[in-house]
Protein backbone atom coordinates (compact mmCIF):
# COMPACT_ATOMS: atom_id res chain seq x y z
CA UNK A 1 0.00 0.00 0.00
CA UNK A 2 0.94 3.30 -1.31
CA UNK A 3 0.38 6.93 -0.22
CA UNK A 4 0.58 10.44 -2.09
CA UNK A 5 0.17 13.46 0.60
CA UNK A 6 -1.06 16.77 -1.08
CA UNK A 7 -0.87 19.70 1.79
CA UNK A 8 -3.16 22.38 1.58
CA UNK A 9 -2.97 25.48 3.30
CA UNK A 10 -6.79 26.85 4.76
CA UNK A 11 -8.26 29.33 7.40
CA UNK A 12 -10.96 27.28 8.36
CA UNK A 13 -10.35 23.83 8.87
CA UNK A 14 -11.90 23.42 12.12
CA UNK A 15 -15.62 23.82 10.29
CA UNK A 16 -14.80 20.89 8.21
CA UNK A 17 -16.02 17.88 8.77
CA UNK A 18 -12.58 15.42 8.65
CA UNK A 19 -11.77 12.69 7.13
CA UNK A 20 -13.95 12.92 4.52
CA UNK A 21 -13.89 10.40 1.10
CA UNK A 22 -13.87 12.05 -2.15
CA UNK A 23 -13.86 9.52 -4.51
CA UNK A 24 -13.46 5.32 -4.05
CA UNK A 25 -12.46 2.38 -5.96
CA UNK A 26 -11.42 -0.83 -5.49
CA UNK A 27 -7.99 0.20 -6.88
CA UNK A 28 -7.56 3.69 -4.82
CA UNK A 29 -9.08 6.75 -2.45
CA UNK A 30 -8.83 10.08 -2.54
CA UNK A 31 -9.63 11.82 0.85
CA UNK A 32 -9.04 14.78 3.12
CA UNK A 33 -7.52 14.30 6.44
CA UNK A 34 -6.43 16.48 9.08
CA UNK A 35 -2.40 16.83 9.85
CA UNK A 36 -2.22 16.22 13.18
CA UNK A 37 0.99 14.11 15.50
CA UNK A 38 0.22 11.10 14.71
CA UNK A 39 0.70 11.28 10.92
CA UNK A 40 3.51 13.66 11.54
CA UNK A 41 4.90 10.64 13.19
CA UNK A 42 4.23 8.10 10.34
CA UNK A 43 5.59 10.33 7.63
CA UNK A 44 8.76 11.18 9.54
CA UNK A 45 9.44 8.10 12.07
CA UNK A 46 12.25 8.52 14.40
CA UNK A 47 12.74 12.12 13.53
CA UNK A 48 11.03 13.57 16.51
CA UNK A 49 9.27 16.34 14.68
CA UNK A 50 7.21 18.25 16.98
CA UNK A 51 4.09 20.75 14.79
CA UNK A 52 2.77 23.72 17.38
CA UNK A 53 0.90 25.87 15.57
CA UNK A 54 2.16 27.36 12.61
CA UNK A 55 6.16 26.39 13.32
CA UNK A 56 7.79 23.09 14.03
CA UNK A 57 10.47 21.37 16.16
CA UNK A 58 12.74 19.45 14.50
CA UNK A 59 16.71 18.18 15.63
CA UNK A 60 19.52 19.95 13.41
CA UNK A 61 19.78 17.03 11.21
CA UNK A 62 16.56 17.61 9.74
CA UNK A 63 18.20 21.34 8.02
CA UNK A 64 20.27 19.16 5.79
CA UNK A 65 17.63 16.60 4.34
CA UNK A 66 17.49 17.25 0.41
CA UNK A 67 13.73 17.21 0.83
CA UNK A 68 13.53 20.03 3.36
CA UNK A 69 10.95 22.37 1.62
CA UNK A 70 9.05 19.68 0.66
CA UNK A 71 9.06 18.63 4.49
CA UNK A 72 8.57 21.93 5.70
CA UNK A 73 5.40 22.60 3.58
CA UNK A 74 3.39 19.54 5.13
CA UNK A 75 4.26 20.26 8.44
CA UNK A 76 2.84 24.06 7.80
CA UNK A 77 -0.28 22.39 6.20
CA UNK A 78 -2.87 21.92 8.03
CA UNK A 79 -5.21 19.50 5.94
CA UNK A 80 -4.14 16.98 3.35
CA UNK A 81 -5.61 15.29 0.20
CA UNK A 82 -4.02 11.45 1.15
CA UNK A 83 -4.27 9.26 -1.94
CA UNK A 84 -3.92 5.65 -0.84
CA UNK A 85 -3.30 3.22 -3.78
CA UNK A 86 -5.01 0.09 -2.38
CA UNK A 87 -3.29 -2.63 -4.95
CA UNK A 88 -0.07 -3.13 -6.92
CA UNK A 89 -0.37 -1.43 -9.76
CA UNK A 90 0.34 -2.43 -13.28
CA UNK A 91 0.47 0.58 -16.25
CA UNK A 92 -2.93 0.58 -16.97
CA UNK A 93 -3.91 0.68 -13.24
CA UNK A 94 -1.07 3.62 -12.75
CA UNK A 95 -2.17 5.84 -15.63
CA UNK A 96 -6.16 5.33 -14.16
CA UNK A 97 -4.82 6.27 -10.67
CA UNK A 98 -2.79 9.27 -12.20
CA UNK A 99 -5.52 10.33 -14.26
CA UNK A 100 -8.20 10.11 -10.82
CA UNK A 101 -5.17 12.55 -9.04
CA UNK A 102 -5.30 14.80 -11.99
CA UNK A 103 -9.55 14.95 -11.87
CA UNK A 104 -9.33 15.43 -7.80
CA UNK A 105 -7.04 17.80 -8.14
CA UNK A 106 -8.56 20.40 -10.92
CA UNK A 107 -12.23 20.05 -9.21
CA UNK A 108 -11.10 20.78 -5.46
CA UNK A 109 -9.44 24.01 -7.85
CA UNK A 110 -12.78 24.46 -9.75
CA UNK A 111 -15.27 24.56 -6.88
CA UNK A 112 -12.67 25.77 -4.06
CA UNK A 113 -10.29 28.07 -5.89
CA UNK A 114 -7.54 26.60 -3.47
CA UNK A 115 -4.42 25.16 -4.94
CA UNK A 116 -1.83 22.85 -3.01
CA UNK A 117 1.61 23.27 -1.39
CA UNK A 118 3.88 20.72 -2.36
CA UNK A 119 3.51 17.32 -1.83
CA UNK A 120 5.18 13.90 -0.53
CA UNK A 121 4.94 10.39 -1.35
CA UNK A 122 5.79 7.69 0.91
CA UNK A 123 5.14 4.12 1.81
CA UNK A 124 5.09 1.68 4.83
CA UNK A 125 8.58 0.87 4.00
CA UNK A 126 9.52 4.57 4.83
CA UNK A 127 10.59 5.44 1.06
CA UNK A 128 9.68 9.00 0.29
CA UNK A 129 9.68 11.36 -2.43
CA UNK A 130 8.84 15.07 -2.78
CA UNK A 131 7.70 17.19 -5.87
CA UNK A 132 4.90 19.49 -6.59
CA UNK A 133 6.61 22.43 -7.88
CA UNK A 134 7.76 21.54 -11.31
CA UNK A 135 4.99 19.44 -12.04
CA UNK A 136 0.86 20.39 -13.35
CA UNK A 137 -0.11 21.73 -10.31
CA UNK A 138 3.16 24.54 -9.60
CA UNK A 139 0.43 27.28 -8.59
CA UNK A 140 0.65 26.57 -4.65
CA UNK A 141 -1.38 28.07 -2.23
CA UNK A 142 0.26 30.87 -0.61
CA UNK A 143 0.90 30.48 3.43
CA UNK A 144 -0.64 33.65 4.43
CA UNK A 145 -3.73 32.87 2.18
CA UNK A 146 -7.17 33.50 2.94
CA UNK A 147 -8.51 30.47 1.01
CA UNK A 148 -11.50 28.45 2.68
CA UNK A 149 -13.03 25.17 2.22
CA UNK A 150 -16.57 24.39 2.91
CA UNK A 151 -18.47 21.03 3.32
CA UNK A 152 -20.84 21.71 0.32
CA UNK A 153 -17.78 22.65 -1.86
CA UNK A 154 -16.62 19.01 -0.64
CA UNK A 155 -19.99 17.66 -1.46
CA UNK A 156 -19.62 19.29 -4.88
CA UNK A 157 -15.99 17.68 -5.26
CA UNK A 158 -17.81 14.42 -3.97
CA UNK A 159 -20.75 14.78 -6.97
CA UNK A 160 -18.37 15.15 -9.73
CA UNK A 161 -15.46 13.18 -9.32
CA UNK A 162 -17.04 10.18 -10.67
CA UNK A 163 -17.98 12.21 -13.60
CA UNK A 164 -15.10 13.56 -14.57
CA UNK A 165 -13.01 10.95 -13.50
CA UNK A 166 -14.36 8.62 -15.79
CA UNK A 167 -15.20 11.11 -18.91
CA UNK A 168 -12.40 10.62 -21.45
CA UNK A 169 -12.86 14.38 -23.20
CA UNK A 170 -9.92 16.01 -24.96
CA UNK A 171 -11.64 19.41 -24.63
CA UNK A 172 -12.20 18.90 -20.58
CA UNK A 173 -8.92 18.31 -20.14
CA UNK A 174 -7.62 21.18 -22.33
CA UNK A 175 -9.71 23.35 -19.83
CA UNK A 176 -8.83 23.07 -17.08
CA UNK A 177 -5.26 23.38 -18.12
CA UNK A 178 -6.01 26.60 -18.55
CA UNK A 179 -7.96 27.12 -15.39
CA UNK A 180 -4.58 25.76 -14.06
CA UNK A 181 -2.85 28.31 -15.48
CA UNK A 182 -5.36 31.11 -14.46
CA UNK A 183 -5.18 30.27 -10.79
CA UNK A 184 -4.89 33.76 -9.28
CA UNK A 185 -2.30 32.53 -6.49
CA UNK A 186 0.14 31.81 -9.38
CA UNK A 187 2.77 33.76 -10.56
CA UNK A 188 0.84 34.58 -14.08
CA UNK A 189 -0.44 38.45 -14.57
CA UNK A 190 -3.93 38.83 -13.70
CA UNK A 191 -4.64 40.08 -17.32
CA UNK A 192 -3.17 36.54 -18.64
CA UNK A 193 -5.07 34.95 -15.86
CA UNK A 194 -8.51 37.06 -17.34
CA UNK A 195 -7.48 35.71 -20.59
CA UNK A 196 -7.20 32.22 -20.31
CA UNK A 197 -10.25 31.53 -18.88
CA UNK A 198 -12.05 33.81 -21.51
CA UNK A 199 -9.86 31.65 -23.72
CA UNK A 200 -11.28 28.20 -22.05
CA UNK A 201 -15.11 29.70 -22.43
CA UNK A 202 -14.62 30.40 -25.94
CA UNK A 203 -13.45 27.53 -27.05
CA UNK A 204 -16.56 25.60 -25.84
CA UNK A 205 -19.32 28.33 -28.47
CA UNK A 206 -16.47 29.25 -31.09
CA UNK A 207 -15.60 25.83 -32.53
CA UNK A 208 -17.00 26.42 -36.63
CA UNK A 209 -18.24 30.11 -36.29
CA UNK A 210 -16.11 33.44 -36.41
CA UNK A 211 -14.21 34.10 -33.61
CA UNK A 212 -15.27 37.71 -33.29
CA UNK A 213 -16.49 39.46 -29.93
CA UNK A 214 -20.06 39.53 -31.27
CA UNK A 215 -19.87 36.09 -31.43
CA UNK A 216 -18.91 35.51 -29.02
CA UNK A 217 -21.06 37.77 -26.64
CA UNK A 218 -24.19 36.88 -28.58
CA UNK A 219 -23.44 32.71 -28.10
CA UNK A 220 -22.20 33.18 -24.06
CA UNK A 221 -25.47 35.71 -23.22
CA UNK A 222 -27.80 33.07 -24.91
CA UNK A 223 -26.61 30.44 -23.13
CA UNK A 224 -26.66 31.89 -19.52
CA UNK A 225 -29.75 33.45 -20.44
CA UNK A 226 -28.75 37.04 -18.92
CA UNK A 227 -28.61 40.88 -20.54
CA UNK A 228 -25.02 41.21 -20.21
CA UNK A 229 -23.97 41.12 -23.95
CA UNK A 230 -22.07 44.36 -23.50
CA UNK A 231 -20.14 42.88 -20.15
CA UNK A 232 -19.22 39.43 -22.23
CA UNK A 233 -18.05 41.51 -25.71
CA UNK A 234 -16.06 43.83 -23.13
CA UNK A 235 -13.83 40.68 -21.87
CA UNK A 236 -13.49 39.29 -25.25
CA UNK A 237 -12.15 42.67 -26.10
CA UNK A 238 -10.01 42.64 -23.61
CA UNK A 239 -8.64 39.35 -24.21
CA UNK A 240 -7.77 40.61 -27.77
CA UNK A 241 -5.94 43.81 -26.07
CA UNK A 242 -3.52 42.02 -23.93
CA UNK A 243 -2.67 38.93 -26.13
CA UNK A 244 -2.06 41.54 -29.07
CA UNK A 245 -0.52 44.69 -27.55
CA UNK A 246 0.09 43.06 -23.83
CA UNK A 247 -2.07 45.86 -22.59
CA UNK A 248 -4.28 45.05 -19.12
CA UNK A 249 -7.92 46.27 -19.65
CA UNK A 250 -9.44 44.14 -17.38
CA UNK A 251 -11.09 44.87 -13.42
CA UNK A 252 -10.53 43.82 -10.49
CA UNK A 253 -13.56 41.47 -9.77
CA UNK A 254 -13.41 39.89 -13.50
CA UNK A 255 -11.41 37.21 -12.60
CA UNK A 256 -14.28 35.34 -10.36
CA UNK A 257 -16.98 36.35 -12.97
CA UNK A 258 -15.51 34.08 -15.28
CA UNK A 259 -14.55 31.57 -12.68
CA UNK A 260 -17.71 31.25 -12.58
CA UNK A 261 -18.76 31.30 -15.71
CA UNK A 262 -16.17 29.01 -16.48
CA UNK A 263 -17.28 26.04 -13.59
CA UNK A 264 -21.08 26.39 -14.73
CA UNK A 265 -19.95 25.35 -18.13
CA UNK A 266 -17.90 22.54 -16.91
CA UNK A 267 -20.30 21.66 -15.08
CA UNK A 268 -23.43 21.23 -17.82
CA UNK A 269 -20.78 19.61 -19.47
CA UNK A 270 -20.02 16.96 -16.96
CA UNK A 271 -23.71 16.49 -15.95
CA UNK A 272 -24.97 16.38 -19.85
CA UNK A 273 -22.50 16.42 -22.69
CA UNK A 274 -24.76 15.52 -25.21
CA UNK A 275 -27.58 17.91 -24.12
CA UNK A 276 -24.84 20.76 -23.26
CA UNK A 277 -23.40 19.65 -27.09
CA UNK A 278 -26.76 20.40 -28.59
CA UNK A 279 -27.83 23.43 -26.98
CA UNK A 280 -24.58 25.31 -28.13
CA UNK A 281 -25.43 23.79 -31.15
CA UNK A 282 -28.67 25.42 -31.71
CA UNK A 283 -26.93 28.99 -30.33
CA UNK A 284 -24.17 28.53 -33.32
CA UNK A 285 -27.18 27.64 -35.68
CA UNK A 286 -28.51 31.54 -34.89
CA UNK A 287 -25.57 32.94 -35.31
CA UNK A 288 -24.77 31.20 -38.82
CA UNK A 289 -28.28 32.39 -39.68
CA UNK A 290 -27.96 36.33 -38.21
């Protein structure tokens, strides 16, 4: 039996309900659990690594592990996403479990907006492995963030894991590398940030039509139903501005607009592809005939 340890860093982890399961099979789990001791313990045996509060105690031996950072960050944590592979795994059975990691991971971003720290991977045999930075998921959660978690969020995490875990869709996966990428803890300018997830929206009502700002408008305010064609041309505009003059147009509260906008799509998506495939559809039909 295997483990993967993904820290997060949140303000409010004592309204949580923990441990809670986010997604099962009879190959692996995917659940939060509270840091506490006694895990401290299991992760570093013999070490005598003491957490109080938001420091640790540790004897000088630990400065000079290679690993340090990646040490130091789960000890700061104060929740983790603990993967537990259940089985040996052959390739098929690794590339299912890496592919589950990959779907936990982008909806606890989606619904949550919180990224991790870096992570560890060890076993009962003591082996253990850091990484985090340098892989999909380099936009960590900053220390002094104000980031929350909430039960329904979890319940939300809970409703579509199976969905998405199991979905094989190119364009899915596509967006939420840009939602990745548009996490507003990373290091990315907020007007590339803007831009990628106008960017991810687009690409779900432009596919086969013009990919002008009337278009786009027109297919996005049809779809959610609203009067705020002028607000959706305005942030394809803006998009156009920075990508072709690097120029930042856009406000402060965009960015969780089309967060939004963005996770409602994914969403109809993942609870209906073929009725969310034929309602844009008919909305790209309108604007062939306009």
């Amino acid at each position: 039996m295997k483990y993967d340890c993904f820290p997060f860093t949140i303000i409010n982890v004592e309204e949580i309900t923990l441990p809670v399961v986010l997604f099962e099979n009879s190959r692996y789990k995917f659940e939060f659990v509270r840091i506490d001791q006694k895990i401290i313990d299991k992760v570093f045996p013999n070490q005598q690594i003491i957490k109080s509060g938001a420091s640790y105690q540790s004897p000088v031996t630990f400065n000079i592990f290679r690993l340090k950072k990646v040490y130091q960050d789960l000890l700061l944590g104060n929740m983790f996403l603990k993967a537990t592979r259940k089985t040996k795994f052959d390739r098929k059975d690794a590339s299912r479990y890496s592919k589950g990691i990959d779907g936990i991971m982008d909806l606890i971003h989606l619904f949550t907006k919180v990224t991790l720290n870096e992570f560890i991977s060890f076993d009962e045999s003591g082996n253990k492995s850091g990484g985090g930075s340098k892989g999909k998921y380099r936009q960590t959660t900053c220390y002094n963030s104000n980031r929350k978690i909430s039960n329904e969020q979890i319940e939300e995490i809970q409703e579509y894991a199976p969905k998405y875990i199991k979905i094989d869709s190119k364009k899915l996966r596509v967006s939420f590398e840009l939602l990745r990428n548009a996490d507003i803890n990373g290091s990315n300018s907020f007007a590339l940030k803007c831009s990628l997830i106008v960017l991810l929206i687009e690409s779900f009502f432009l596919e086969g039509i013009s990919s002008r700002k009337e278009n786009f408008a027109f297919c996005l305010n049809d779809y959610l139903e609203t009067n705020s064609e002028n607000t959706f041309r305005e942030y394809y505009v803006n998009r156009g501005t920075y990508f072709h003059s690097g120029i930042d147009s856009f406000r402060a509260p965009t960015w969780n607009d089309l967060h939004d906008i963005a996770k409602k799509i994914i969403c109809d998506f993942l609870d209906d592809e073929a009725k969310f495939k034929r309602r844009v559809h008919e909305i790209k039909e309108k604007v062939k005939k306009s």
